[in-house]
Protein backbone atom coordinates (compact mmCIF):
# COMPACT_ATOMS: atom_id res chain seq x y z
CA UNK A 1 8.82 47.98 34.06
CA UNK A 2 10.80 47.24 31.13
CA UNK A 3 13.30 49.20 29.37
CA UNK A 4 14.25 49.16 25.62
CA UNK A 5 17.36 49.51 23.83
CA UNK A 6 17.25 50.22 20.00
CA UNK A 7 20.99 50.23 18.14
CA UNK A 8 21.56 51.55 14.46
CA UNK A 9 24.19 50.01 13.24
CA UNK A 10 23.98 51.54 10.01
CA UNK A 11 25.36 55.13 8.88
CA UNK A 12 23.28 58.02 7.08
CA UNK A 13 19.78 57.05 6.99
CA UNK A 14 19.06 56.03 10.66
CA UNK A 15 17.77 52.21 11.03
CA UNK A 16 16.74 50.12 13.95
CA UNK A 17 18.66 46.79 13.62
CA UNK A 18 17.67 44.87 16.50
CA UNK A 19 16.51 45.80 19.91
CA UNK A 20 16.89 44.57 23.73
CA UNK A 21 14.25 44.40 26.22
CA UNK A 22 15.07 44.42 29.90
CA UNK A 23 12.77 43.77 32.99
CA UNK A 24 13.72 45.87 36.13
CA UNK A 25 12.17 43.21 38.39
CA UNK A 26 14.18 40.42 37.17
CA UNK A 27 17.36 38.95 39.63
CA UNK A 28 18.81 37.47 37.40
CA UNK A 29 22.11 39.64 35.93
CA UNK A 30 21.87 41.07 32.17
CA UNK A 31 23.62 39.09 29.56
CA UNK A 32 26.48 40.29 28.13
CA UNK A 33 25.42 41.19 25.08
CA UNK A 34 28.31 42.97 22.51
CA UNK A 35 27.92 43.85 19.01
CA UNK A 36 31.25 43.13 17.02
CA UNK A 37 33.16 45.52 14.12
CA UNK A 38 30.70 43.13 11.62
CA UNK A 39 27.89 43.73 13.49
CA UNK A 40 27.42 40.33 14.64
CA UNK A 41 25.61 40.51 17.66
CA UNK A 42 26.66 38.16 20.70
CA UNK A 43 24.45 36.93 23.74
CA UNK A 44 23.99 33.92 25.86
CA UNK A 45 20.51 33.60 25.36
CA UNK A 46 18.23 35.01 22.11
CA UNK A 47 14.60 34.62 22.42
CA UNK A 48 11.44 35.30 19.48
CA UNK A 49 8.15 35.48 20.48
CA UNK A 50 8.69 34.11 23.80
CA UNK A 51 10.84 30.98 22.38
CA UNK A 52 14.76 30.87 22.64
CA UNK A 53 16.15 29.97 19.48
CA UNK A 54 19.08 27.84 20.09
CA UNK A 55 21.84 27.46 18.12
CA UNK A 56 22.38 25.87 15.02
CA UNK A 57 24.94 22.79 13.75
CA UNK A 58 24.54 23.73 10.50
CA UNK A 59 27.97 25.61 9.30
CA UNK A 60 28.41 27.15 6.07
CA UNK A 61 30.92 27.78 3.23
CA UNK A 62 30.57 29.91 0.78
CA UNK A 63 26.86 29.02 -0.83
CA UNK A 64 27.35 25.35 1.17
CA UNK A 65 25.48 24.59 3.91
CA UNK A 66 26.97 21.44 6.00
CA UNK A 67 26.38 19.22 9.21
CA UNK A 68 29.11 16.75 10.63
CA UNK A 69 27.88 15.20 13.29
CA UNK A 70 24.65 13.18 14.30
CA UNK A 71 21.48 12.53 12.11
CA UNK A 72 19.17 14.72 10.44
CA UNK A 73 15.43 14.50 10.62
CA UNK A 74 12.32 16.04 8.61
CA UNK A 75 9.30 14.60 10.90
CA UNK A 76 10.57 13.35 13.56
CA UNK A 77 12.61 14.71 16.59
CA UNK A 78 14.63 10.78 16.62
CA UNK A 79 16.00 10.28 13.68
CA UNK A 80 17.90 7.17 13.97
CA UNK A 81 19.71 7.15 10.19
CA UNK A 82 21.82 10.19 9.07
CA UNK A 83 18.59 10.97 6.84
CA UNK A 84 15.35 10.25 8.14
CA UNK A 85 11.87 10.88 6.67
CA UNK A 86 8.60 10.89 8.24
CA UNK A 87 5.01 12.45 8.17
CA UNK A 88 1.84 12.07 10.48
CA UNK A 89 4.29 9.48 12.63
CA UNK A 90 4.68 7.35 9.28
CA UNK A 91 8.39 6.50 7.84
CA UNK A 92 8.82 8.01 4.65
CA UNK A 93 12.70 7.67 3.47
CA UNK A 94 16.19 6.75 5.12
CA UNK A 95 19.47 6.72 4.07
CA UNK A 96 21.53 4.61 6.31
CA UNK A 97 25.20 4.56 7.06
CA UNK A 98 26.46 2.36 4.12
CA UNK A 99 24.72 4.95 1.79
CA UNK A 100 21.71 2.44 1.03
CA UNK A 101 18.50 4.69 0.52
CA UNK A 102 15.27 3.45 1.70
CA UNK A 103 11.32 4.68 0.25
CA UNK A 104 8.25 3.34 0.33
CA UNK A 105 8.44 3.53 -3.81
CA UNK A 106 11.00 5.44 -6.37
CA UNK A 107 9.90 7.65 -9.22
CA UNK A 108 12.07 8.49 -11.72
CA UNK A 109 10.85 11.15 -14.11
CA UNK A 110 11.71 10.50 -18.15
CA UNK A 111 14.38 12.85 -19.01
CA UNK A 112 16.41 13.63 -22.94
CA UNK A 113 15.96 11.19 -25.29
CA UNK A 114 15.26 8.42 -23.60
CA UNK A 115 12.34 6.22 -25.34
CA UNK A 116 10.42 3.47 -23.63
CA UNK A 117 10.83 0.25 -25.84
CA UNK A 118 7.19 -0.03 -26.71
CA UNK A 119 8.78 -0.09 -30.37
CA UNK A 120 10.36 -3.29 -29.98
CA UNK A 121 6.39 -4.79 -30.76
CA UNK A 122 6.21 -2.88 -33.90
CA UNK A 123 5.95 -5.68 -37.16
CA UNK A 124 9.17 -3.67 -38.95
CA UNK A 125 11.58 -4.01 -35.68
CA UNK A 126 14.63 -5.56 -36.88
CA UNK A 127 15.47 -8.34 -34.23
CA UNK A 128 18.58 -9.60 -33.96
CA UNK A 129 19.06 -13.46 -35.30
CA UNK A 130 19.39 -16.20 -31.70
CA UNK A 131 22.75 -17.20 -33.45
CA UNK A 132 23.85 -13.37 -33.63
CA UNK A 133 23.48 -12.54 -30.48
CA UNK A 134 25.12 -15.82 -29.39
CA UNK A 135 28.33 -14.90 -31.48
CA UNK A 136 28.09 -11.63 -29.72
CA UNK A 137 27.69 -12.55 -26.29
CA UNK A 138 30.54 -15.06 -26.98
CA UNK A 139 33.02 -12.53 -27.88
CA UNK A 140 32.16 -9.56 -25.65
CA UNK A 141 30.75 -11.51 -22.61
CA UNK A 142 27.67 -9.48 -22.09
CA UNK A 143 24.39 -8.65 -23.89
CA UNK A 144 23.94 -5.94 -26.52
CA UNK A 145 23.23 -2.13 -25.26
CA UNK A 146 23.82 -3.52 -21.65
CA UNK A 147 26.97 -1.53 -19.96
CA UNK A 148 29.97 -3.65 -19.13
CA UNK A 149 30.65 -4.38 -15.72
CA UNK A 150 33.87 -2.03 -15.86
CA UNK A 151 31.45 0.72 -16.98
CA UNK A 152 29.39 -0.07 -14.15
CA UNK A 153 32.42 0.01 -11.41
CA UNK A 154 33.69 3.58 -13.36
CA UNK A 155 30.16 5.74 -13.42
CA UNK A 156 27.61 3.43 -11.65
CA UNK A 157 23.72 2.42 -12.74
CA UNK A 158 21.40 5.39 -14.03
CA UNK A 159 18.12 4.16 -12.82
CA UNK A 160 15.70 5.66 -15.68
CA UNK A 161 18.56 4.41 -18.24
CA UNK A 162 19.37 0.96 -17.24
CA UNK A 163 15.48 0.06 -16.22
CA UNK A 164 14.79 0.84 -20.04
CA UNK A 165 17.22 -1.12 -21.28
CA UNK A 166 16.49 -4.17 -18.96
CA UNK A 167 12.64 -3.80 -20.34
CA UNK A 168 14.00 -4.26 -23.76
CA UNK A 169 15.81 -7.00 -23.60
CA UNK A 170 12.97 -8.30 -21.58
CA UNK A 171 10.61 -7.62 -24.53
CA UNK A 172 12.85 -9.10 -26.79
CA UNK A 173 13.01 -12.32 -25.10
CA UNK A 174 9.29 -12.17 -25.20
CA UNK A 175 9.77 -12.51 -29.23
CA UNK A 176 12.39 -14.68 -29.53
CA UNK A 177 10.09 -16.85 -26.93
CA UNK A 178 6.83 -16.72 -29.28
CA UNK A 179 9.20 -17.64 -31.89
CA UNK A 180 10.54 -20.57 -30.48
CA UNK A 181 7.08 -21.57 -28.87
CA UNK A 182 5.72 -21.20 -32.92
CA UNK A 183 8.28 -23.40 -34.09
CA UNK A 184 7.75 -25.67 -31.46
CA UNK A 185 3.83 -26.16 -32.18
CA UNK A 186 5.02 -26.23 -35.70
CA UNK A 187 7.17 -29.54 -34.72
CA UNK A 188 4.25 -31.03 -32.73
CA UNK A 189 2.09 -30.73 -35.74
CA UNK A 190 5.00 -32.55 -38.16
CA UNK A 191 5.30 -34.94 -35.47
CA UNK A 192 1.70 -35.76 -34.93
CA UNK A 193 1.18 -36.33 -38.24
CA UNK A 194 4.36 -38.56 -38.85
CA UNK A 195 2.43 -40.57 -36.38
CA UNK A 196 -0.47 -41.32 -38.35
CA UNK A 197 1.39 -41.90 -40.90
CA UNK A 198 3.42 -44.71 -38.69
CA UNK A 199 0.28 -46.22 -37.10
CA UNK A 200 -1.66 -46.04 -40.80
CA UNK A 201 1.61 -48.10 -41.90
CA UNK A 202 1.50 -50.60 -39.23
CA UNK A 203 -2.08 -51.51 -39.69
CA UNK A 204 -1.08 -52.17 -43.71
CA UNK A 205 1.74 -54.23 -42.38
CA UNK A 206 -0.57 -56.46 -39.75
CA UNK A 207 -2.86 -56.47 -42.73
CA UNK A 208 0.00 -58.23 -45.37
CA UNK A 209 1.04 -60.29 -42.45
CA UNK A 210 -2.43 -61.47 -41.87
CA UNK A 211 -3.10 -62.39 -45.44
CA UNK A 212 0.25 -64.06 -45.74
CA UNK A 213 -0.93 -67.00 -43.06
């Protein structure tokens, strides 16, 4: 035997809010349940479907939602970092306690105006002279388009942003590389030759000498 309570809370239109289900046969004493002037409802134990929801450590403020204490886990029931990630008893993601964030591989979506350097290949890109950059490394003690290290300690890396730029300057070292590597072969071949030249000019010198005796 079971007996049901249904409160409306609400005036006017008449609405059932929530309802309480007693058994007779139970020995165990009711709860004491209250409903407050806010209608928030009060009991020791709530239960759905046959499950008691327990209580939550989230808090909120305003829109916020926050949690203090402990870790936080999506997966697993042991999270052992205050964010932990898995799926199908796989780790996914972590962030640890010094902040460091952990994944099995990072995306990072192109966003604005950001262009991938694929130009810096085109014939017409204008690539700045090996004595340029040296005068301008000398005077402002770090490569072109790179942030300074102040900027870095005032507003950090952006991934997308920075990864471009370090691909560029990779890209142009490729071409100032070839360069070199053409001017190089170019000496070999100068050299080479100048070689000939010396060993052609020694065998005309044995040659004199020879006839001389």
């Amino acid at each position: 035997n079971t007996l049901n309570f249904n409160f409306t809370l609400n005036q006017g239109q008449a609405q059932t809010i929530f309802s309480i289900e007693k058994t007779l046969s139970t020995t165990v004493p009711p709860s004491p349940n209250k409903i407050n002037a806010n209608a928030d409802f009060y009991a020791k134990k709530i239960y759905s479907n046959g499950q008691e929801l327990k209580s939550s450590k989230w808090q909120q403020n305003g829109n916020n939602i926050y949690y203090n204490s402990g870790n936080v886990g999506i997966g697993t029931d042991n999270p052992t970092a205050p964010f932990h990630v898995y799926k199908n008893g796989n780790e996914l993601a972590k962030i640890n306690e010094e902040g460091y964030f952990f994944c099995r591989e990072l995306v990072v979506k192109k966003t604005g105006d950001l262009t991938f350097p694929d130009y810096v290949f085109e014939p017409d890109y204008d690539l700045m002279p090996l004595f340029e950059l040296e005068e301008y490394i000398t005077e402002n003690k770090h490569l072109p388009e790179v942030p300074t290290a102040q900027q870095i300690d005032e507003t950090g890396i952006e991934v997308a942003n920075m990864t471009t730029i370090l691909l560029k300057k990779v890209e142009e070292l490729t071409l100032y590389t070839i360069e070199q590597q053409k001017a190089i072969d170019e000496l070999k071949q100068i050299i080479e030759l100048q070689q000939k030249q010396i060993e052609e000019q020694q065998k005309q010198i044995n040659i004199l000498i020879e006839n001389q005796k």
